[in-house]
PDB file of N, CA and C in Angstrom:
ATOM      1  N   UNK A   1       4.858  10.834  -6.842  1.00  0.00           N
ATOM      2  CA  UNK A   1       4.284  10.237  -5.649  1.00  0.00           C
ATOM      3  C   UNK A   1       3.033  11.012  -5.264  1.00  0.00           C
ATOM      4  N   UNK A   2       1.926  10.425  -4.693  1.00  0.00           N
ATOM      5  CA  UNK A   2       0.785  10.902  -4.624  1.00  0.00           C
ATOM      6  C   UNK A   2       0.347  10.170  -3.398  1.00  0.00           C
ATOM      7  N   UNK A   3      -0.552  10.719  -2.409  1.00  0.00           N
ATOM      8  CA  UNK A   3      -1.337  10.562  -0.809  1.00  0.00           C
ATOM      9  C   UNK A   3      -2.487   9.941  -1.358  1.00  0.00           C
ATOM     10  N   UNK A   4      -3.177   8.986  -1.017  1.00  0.00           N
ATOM     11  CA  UNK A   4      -4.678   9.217  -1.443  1.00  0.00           C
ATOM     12  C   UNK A   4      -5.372   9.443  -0.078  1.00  0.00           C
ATOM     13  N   UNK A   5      -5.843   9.685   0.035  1.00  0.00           N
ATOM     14  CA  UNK A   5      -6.896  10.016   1.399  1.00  0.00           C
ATOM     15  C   UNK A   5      -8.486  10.354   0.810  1.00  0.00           C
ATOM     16  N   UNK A   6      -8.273  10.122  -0.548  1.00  0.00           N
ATOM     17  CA  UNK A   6     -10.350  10.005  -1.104  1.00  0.00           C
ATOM     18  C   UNK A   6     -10.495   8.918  -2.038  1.00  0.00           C
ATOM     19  N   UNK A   7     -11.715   8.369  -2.189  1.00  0.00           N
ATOM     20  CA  UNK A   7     -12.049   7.161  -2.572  1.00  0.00           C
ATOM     21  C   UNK A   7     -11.658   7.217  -4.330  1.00  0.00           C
ATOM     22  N   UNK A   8     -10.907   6.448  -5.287  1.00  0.00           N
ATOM     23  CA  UNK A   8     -11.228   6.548  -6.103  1.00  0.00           C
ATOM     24  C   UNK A   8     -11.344   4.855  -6.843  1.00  0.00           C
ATOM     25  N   UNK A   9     -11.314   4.889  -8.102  1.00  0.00           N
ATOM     26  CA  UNK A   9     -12.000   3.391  -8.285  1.00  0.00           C
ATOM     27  C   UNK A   9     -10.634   2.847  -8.822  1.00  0.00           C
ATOM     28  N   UNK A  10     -10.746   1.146  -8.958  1.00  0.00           N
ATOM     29  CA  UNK A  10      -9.665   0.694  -9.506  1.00  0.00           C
ATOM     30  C   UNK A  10      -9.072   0.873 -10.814  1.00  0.00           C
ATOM     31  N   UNK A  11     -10.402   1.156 -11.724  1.00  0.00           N
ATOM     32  CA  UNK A  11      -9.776   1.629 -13.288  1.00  0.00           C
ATOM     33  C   UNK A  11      -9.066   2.696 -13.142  1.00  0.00           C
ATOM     34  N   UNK A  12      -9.566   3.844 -12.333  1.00  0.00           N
ATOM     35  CA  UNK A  12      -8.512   5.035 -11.908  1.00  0.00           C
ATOM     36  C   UNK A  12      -7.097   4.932 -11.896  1.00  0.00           C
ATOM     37  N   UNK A  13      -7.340   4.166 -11.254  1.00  0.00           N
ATOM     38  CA  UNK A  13      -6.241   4.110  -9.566  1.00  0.00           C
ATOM     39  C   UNK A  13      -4.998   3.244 -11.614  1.00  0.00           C
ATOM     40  N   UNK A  14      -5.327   2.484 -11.652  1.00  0.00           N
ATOM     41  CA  UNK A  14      -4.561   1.585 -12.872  1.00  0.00           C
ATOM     42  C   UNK A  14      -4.623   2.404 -14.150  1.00  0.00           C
ATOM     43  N   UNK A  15      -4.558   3.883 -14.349  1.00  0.00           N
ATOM     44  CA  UNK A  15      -4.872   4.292 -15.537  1.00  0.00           C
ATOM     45  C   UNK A  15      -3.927   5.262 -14.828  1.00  0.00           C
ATOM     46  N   UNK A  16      -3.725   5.648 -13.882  1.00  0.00           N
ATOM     47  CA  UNK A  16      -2.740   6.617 -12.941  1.00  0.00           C
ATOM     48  C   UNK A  16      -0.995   6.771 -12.875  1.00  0.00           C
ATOM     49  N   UNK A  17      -1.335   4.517 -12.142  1.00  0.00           N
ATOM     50  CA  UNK A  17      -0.324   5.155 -11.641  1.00  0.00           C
ATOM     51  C   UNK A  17       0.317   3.620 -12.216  1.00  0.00           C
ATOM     52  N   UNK A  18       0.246   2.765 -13.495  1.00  0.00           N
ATOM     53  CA  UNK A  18       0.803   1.693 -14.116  1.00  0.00           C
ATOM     54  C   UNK A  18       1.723   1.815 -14.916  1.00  0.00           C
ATOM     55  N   UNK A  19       2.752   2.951 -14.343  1.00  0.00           N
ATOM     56  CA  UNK A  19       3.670   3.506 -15.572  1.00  0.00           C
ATOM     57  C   UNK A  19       4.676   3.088 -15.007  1.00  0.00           C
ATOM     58  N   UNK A  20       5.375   2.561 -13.456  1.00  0.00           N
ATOM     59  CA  UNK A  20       6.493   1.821 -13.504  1.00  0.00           C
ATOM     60  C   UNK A  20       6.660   0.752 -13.424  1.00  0.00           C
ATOM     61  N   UNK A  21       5.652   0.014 -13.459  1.00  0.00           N
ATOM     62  CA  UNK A  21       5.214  -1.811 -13.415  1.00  0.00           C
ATOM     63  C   UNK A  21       4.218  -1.875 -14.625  1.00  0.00           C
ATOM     64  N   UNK A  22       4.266  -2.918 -15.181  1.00  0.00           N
ATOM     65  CA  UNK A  22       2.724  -2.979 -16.425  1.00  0.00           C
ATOM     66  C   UNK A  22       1.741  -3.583 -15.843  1.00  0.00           C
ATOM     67  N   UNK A  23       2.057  -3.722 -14.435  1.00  0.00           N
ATOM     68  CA  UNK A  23       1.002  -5.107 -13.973  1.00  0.00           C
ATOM     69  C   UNK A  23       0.736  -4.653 -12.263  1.00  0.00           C
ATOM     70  N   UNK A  24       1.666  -4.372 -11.687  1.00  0.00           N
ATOM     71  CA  UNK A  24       1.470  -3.342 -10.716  1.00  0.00           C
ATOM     72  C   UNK A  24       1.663  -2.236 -10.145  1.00  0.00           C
ATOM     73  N   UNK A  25       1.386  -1.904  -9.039  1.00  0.00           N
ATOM     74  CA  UNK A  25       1.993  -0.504  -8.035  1.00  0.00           C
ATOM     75  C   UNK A  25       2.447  -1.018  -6.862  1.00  0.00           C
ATOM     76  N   UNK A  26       3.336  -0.405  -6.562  1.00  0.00           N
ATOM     77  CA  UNK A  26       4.242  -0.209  -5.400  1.00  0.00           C
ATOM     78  C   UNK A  26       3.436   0.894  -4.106  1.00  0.00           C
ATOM     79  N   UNK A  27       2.724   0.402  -3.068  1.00  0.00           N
ATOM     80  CA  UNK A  27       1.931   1.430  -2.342  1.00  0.00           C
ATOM     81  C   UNK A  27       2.617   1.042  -0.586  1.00  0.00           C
ATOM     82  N   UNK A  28       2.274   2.462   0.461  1.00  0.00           N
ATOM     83  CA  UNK A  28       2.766   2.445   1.300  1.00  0.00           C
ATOM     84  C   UNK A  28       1.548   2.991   2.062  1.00  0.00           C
ATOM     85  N   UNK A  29       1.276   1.931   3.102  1.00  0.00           N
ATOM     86  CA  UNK A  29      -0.267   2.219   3.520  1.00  0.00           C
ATOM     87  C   UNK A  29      -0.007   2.840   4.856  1.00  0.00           C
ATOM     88  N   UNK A  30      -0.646   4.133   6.082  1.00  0.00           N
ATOM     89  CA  UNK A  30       0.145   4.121   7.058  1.00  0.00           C
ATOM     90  C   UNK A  30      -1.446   3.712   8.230  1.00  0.00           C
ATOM     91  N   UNK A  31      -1.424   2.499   8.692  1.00  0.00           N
ATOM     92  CA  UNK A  31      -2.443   2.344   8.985  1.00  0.00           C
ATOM     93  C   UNK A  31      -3.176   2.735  10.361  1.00  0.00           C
ATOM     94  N   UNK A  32      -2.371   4.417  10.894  1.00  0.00           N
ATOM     95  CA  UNK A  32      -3.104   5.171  11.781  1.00  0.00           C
ATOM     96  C   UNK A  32      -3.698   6.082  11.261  1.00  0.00           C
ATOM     97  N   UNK A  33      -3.028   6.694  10.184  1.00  0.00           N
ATOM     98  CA  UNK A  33      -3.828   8.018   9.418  1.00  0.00           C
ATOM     99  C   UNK A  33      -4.813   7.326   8.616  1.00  0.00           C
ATOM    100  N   UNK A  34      -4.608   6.027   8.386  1.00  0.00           N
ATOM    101  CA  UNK A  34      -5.849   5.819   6.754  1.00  0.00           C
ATOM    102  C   UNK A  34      -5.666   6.336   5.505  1.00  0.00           C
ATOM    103  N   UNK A  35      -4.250   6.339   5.293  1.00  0.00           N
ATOM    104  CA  UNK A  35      -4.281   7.024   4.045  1.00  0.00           C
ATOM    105  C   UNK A  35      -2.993   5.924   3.500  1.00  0.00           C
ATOM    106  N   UNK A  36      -3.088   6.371   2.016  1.00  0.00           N
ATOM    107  CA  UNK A  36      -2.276   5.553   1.089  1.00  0.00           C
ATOM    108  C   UNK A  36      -1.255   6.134   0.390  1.00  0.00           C
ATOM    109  N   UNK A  37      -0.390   5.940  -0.237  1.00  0.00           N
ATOM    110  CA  UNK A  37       0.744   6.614  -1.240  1.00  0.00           C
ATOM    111  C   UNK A  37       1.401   5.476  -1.637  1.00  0.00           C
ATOM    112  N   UNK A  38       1.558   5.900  -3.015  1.00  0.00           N
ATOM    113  CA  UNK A  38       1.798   5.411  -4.278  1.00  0.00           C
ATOM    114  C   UNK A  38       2.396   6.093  -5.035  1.00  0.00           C
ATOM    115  N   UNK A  39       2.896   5.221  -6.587  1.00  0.00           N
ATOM    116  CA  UNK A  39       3.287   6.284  -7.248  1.00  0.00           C
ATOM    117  C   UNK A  39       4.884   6.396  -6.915  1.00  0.00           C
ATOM    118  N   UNK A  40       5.327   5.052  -7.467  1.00  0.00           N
ATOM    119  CA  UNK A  40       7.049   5.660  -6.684  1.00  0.00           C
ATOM    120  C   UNK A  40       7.255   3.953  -7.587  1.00  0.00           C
ATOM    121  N   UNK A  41       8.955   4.176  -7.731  1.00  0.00           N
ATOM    122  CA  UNK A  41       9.377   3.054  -8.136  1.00  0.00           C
ATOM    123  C   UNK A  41       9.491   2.138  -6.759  1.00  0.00           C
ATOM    124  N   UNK A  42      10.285   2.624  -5.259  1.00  0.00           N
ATOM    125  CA  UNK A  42      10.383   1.894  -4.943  1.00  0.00           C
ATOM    126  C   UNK A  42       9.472   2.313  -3.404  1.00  0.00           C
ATOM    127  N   UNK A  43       9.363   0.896  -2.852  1.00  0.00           N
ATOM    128  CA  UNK A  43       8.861   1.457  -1.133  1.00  0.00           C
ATOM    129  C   UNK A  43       8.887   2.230  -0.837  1.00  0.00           C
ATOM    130  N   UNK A  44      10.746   2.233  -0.332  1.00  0.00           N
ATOM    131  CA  UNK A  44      11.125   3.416   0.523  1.00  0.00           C
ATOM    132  C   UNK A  44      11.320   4.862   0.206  1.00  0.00           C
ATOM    133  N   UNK A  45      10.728   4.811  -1.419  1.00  0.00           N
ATOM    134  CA  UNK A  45      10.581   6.292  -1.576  1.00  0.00           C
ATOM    135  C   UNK A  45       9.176   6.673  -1.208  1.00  0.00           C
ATOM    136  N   UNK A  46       8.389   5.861  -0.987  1.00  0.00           N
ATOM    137  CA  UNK A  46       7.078   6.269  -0.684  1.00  0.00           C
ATOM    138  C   UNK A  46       6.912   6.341   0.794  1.00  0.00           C
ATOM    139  N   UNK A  47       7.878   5.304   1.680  1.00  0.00           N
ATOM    140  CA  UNK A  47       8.114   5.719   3.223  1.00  0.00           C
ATOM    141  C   UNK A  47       8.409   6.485   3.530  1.00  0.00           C
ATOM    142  N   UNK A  48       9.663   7.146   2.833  1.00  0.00           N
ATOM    143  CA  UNK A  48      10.644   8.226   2.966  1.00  0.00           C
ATOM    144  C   UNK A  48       9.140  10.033   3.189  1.00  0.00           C
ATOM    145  N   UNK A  49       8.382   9.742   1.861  1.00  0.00           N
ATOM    146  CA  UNK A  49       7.540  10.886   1.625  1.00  0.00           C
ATOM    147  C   UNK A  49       6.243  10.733   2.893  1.00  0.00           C
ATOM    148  N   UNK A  50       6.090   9.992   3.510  1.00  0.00           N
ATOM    149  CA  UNK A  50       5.196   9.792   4.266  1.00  0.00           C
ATOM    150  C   UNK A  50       5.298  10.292   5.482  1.00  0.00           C
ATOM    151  N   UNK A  51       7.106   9.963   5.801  1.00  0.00           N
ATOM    152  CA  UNK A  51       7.365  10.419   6.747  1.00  0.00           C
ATOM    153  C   UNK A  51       7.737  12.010   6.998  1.00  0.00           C
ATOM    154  N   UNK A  52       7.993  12.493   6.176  1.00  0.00           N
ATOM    155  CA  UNK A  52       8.347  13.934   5.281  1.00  0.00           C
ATOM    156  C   UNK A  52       6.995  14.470   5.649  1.00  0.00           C
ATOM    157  N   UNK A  53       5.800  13.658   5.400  1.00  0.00           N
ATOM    158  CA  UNK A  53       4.300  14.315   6.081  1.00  0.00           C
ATOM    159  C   UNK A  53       3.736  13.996   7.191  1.00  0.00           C
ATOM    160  N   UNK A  54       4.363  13.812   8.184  1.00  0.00           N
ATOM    161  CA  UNK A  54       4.664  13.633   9.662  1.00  0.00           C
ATOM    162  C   UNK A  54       4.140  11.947  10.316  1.00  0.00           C
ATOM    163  N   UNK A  55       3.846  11.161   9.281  1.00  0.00           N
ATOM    164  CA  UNK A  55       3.839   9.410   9.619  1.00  0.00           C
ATOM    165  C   UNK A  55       4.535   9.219  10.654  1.00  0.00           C
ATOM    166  N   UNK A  56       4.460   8.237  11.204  1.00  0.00           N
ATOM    167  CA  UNK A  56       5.468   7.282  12.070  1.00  0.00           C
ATOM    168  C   UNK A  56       6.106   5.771  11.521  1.00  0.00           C
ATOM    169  N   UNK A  57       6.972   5.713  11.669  1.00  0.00           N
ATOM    170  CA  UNK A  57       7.552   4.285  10.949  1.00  0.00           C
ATOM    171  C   UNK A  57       6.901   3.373  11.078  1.00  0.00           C
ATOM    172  N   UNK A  58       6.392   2.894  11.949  1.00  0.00           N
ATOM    173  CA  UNK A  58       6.003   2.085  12.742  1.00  0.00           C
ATOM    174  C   UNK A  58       4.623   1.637  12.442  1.00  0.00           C
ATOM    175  N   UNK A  59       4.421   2.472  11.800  1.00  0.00           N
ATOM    176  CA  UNK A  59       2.251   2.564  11.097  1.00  0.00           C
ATOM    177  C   UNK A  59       2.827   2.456   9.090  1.00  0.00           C
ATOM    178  N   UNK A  60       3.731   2.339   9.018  1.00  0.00           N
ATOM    179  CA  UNK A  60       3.768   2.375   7.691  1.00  0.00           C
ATOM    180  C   UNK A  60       4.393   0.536   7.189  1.00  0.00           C
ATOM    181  N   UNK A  61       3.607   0.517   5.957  1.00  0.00           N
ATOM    182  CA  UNK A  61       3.467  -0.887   5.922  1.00  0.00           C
ATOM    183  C   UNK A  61       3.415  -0.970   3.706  1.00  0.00           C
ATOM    184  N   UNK A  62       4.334  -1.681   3.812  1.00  0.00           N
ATOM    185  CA  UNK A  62       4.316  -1.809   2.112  1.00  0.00           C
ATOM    186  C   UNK A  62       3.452  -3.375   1.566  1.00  0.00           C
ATOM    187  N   UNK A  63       2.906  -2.199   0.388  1.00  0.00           N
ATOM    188  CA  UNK A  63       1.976  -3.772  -0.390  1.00  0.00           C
ATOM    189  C   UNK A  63       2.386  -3.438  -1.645  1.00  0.00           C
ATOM    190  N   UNK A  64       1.778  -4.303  -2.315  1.00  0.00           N
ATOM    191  CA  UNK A  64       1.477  -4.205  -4.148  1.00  0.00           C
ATOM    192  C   UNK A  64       0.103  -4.354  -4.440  1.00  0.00           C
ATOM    193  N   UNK A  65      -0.443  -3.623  -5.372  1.00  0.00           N
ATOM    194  CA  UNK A  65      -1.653  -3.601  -5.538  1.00  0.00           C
ATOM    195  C   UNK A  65      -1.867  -3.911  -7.205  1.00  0.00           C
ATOM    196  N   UNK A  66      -2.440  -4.841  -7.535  1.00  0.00           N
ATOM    197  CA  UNK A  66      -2.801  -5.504  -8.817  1.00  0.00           C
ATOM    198  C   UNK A  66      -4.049  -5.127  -9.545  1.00  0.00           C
ATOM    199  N   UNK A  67      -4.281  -3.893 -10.276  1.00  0.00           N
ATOM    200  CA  UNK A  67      -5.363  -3.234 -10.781  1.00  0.00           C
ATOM    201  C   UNK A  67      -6.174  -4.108 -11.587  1.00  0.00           C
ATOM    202  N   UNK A  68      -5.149  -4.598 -12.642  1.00  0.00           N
ATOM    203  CA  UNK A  68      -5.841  -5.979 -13.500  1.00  0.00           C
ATOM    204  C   UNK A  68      -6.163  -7.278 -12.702  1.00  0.00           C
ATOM    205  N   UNK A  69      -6.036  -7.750 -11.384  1.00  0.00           N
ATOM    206  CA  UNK A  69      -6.349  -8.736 -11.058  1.00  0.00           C
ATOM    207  C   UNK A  69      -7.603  -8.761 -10.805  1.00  0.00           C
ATOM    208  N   UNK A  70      -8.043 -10.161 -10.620  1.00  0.00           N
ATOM    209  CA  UNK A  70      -9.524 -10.419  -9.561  1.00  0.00           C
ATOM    210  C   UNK A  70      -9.739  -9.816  -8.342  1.00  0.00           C
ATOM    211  N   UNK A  71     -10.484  -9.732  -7.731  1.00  0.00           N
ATOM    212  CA  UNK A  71     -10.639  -8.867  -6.031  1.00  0.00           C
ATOM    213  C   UNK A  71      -9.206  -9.764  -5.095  1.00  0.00           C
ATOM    214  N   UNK A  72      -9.562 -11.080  -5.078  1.00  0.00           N
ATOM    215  CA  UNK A  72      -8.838 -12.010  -4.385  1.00  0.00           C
ATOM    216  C   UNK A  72      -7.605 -11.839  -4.594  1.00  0.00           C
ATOM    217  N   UNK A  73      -7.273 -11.204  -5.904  1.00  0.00           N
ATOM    218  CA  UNK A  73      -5.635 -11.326  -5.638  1.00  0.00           C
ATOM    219  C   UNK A  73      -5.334 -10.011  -6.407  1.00  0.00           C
ATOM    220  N   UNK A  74      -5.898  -8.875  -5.858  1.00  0.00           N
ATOM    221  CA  UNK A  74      -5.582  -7.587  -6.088  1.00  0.00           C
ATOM    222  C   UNK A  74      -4.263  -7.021  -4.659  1.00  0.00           C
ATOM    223  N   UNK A  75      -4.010  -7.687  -3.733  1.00  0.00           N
ATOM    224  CA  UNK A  75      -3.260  -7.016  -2.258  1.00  0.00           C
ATOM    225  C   UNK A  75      -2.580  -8.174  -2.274  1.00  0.00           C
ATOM    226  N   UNK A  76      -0.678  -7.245  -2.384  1.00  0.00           N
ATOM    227  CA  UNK A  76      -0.272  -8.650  -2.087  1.00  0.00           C
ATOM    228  C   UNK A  76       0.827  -7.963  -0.729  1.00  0.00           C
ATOM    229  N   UNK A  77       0.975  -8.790   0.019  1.00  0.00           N
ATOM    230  CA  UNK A  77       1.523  -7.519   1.492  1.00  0.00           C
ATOM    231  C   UNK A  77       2.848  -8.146   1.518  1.00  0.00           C
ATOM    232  N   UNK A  78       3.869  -7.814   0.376  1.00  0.00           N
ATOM    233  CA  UNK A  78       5.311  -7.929   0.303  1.00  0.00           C
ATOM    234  C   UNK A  78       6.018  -6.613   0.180  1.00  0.00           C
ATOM    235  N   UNK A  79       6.871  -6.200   0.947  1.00  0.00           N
ATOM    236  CA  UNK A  79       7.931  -5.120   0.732  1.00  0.00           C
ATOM    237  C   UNK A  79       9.172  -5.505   1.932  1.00  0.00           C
ATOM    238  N   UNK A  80      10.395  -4.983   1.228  1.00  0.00           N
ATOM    239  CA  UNK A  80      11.321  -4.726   2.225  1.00  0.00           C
ATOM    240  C   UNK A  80      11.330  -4.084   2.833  1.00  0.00           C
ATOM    241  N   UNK A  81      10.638  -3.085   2.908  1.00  0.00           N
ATOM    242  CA  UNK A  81      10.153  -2.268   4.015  1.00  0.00           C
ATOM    243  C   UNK A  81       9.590  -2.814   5.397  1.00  0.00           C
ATOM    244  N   UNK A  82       8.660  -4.003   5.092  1.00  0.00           N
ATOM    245  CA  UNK A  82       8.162  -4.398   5.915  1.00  0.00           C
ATOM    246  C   UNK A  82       9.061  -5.711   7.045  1.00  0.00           C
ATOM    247  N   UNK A  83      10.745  -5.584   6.870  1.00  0.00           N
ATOM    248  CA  UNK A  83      11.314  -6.477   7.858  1.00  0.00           C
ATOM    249  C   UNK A  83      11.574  -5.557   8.790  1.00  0.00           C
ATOM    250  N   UNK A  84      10.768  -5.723  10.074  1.00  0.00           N
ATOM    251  CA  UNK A  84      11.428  -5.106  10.826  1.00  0.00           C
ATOM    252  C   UNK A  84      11.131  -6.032  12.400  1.00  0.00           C
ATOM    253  N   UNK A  85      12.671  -6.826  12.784  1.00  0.00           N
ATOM    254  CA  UNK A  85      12.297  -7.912  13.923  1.00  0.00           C
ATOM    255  C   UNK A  85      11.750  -7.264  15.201  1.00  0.00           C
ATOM    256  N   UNK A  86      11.912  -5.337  15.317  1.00  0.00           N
ATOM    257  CA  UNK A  86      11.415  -4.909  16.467  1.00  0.00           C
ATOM    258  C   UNK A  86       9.903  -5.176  16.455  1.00  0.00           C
ATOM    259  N   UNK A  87       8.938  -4.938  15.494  1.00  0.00           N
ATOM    260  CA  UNK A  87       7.783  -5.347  15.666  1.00  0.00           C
ATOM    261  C   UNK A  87       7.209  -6.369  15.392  1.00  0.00           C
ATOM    262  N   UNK A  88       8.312  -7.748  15.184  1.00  0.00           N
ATOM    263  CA  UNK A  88       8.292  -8.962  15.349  1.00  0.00           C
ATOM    264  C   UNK A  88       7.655  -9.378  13.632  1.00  0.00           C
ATOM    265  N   UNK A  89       8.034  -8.818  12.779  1.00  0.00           N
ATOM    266  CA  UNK A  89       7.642  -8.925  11.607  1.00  0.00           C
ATOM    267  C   UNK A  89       9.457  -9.527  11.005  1.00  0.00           C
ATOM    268  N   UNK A  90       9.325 -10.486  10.624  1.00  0.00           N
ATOM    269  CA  UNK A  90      10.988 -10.820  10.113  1.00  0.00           C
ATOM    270  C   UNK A  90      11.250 -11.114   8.820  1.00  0.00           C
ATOM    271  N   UNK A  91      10.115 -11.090   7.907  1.00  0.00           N
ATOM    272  CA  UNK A  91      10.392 -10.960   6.849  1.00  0.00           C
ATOM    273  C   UNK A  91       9.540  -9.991   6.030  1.00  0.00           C
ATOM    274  N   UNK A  92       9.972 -10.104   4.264  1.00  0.00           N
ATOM    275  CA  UNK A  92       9.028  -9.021   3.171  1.00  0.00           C
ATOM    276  C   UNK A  92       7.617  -9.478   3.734  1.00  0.00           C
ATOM    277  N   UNK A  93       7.025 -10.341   4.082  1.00  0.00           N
ATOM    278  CA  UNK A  93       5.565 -10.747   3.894  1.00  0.00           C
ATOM    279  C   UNK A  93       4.942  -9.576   5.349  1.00  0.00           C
ATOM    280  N   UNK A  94       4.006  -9.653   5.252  1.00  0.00           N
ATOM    281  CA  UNK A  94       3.205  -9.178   6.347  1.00  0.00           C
ATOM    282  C   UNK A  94       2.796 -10.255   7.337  1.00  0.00           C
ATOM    283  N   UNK A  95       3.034 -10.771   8.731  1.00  0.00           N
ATOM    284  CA  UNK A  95       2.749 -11.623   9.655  1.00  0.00           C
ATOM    285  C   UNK A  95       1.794 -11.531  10.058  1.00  0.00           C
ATOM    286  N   UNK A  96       1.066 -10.406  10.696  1.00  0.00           N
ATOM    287  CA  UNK A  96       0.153  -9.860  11.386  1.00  0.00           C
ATOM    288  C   UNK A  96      -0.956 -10.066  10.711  1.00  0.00           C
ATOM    289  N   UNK A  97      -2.022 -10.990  11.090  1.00  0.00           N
ATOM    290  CA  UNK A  97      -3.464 -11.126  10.438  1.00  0.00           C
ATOM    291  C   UNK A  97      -4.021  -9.566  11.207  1.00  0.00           C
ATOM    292  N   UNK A  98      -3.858  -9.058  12.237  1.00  0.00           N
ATOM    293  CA  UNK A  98      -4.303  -7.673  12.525  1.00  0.00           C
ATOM    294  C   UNK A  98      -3.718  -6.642  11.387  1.00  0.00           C
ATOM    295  N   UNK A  99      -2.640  -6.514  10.944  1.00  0.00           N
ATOM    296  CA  UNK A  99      -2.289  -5.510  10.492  1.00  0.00           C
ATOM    297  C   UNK A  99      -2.858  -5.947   8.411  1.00  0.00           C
ATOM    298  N   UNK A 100      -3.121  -6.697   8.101  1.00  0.00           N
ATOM    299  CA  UNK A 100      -3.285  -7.024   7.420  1.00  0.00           C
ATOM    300  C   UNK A 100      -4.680  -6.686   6.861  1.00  0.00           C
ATOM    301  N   UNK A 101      -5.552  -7.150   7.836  1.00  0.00           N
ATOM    302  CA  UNK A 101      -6.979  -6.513   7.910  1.00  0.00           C
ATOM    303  C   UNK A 101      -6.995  -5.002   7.729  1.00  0.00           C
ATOM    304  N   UNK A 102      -6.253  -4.674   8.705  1.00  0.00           N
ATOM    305  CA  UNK A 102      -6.313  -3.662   8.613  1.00  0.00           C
ATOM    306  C   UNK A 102      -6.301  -2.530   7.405  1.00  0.00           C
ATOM    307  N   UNK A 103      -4.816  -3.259   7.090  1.00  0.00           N
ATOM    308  CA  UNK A 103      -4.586  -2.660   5.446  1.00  0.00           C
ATOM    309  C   UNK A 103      -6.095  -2.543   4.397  1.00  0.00           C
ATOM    310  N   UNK A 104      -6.593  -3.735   4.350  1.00  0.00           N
ATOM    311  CA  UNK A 104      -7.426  -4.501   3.368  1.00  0.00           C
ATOM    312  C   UNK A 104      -8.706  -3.540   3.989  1.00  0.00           C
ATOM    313  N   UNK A 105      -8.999  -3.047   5.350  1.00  0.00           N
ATOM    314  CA  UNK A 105     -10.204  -2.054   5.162  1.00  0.00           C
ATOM    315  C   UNK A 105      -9.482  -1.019   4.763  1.00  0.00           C
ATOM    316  N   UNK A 106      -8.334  -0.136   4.561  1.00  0.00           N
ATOM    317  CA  UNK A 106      -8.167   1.257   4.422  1.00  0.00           C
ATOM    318  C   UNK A 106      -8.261   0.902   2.696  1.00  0.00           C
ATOM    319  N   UNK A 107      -7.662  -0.006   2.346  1.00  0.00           N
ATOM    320  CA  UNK A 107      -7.603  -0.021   0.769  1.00  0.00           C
ATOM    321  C   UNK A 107      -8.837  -0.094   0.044  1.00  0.00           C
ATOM    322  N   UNK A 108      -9.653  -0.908   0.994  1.00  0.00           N
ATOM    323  CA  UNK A 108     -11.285  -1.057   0.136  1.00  0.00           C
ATOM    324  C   UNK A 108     -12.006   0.610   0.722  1.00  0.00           C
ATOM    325  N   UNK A 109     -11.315   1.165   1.658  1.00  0.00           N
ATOM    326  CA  UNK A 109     -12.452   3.100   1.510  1.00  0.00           C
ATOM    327  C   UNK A 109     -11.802   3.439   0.864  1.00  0.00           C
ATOM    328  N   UNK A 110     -10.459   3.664   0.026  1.00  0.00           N
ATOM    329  CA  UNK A 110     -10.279   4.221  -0.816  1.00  0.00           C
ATOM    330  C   UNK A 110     -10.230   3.743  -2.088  1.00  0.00           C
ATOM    331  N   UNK A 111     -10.154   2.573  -2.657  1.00  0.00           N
ATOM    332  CA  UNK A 111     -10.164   2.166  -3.599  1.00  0.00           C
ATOM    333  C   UNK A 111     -11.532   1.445  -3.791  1.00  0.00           C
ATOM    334  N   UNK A 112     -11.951   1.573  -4.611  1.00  0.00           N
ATOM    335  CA  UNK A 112     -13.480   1.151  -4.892  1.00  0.00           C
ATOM    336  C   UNK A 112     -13.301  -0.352  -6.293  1.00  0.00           C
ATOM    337  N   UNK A 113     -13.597  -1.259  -5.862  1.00  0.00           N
ATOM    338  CA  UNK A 113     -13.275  -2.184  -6.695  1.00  0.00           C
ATOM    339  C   UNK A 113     -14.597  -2.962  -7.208  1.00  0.00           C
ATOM    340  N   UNK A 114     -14.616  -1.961  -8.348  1.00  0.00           N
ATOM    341  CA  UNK A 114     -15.728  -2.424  -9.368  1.00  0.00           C
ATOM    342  C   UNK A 114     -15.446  -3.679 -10.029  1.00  0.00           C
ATOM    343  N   UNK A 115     -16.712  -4.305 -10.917  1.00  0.00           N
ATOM    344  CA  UNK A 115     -16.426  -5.718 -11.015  1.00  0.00           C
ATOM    345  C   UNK A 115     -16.247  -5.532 -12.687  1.00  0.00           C
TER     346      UNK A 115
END
């Protein structure tokens, strides 16, 4: 499992960390700090480590990130992590067009998606 908190590019990022999916990563974005972690078979081991580095539940938000895809369908904002009816989120998908955005600027400063 690995933090990112500096920019690196998508060939990187897919030359890294494509060793427990052939096609994607499993990432846990926490979208008050701006930082990312990856690098885990599942979510909640990447929630679990986030919170271990003083996160809040509540800012942490699971995606999949598709290195080989097009830009358009590189973020896909599904995890079980992400049901939680207290913040009115009730299923894997992400509800929140705010929190969503959100994700999608922290992922484009750190991930640089060359063409």
């Amino acid at each position: 499992m690995e933090i990112i908190n500096s920019r690196i590019t998508k060939k990187e990022l897919g030359e890294k960390s494509l060793h427990y999916f052939k096609t994607f990563i499993k990432v846990v974005v926490d979208i008050e700090k701006e930082i990312i972690a990856l690098d885990a078979e599942l979510h909640s081991d990447l929630e679990a480590y986030l919170l271990e580095s003083g996160s809040k539940q509540e800012n942490l938000w699971g995606i999949n990130l598709y290195p080989l895809n097009d830009k358009e369908n590189f973020i896909e904002f599904t995890s079980l992590i992400n049901i939680r009816p207290h913040q009115d989120n009730y299923s894997m998908e992400i509800t929140s067009s705010m929190v969503k955005e959100k994700i999608k600027g922290i992922v484009d400063k750190h991930i640089y998606y060359e063409a």
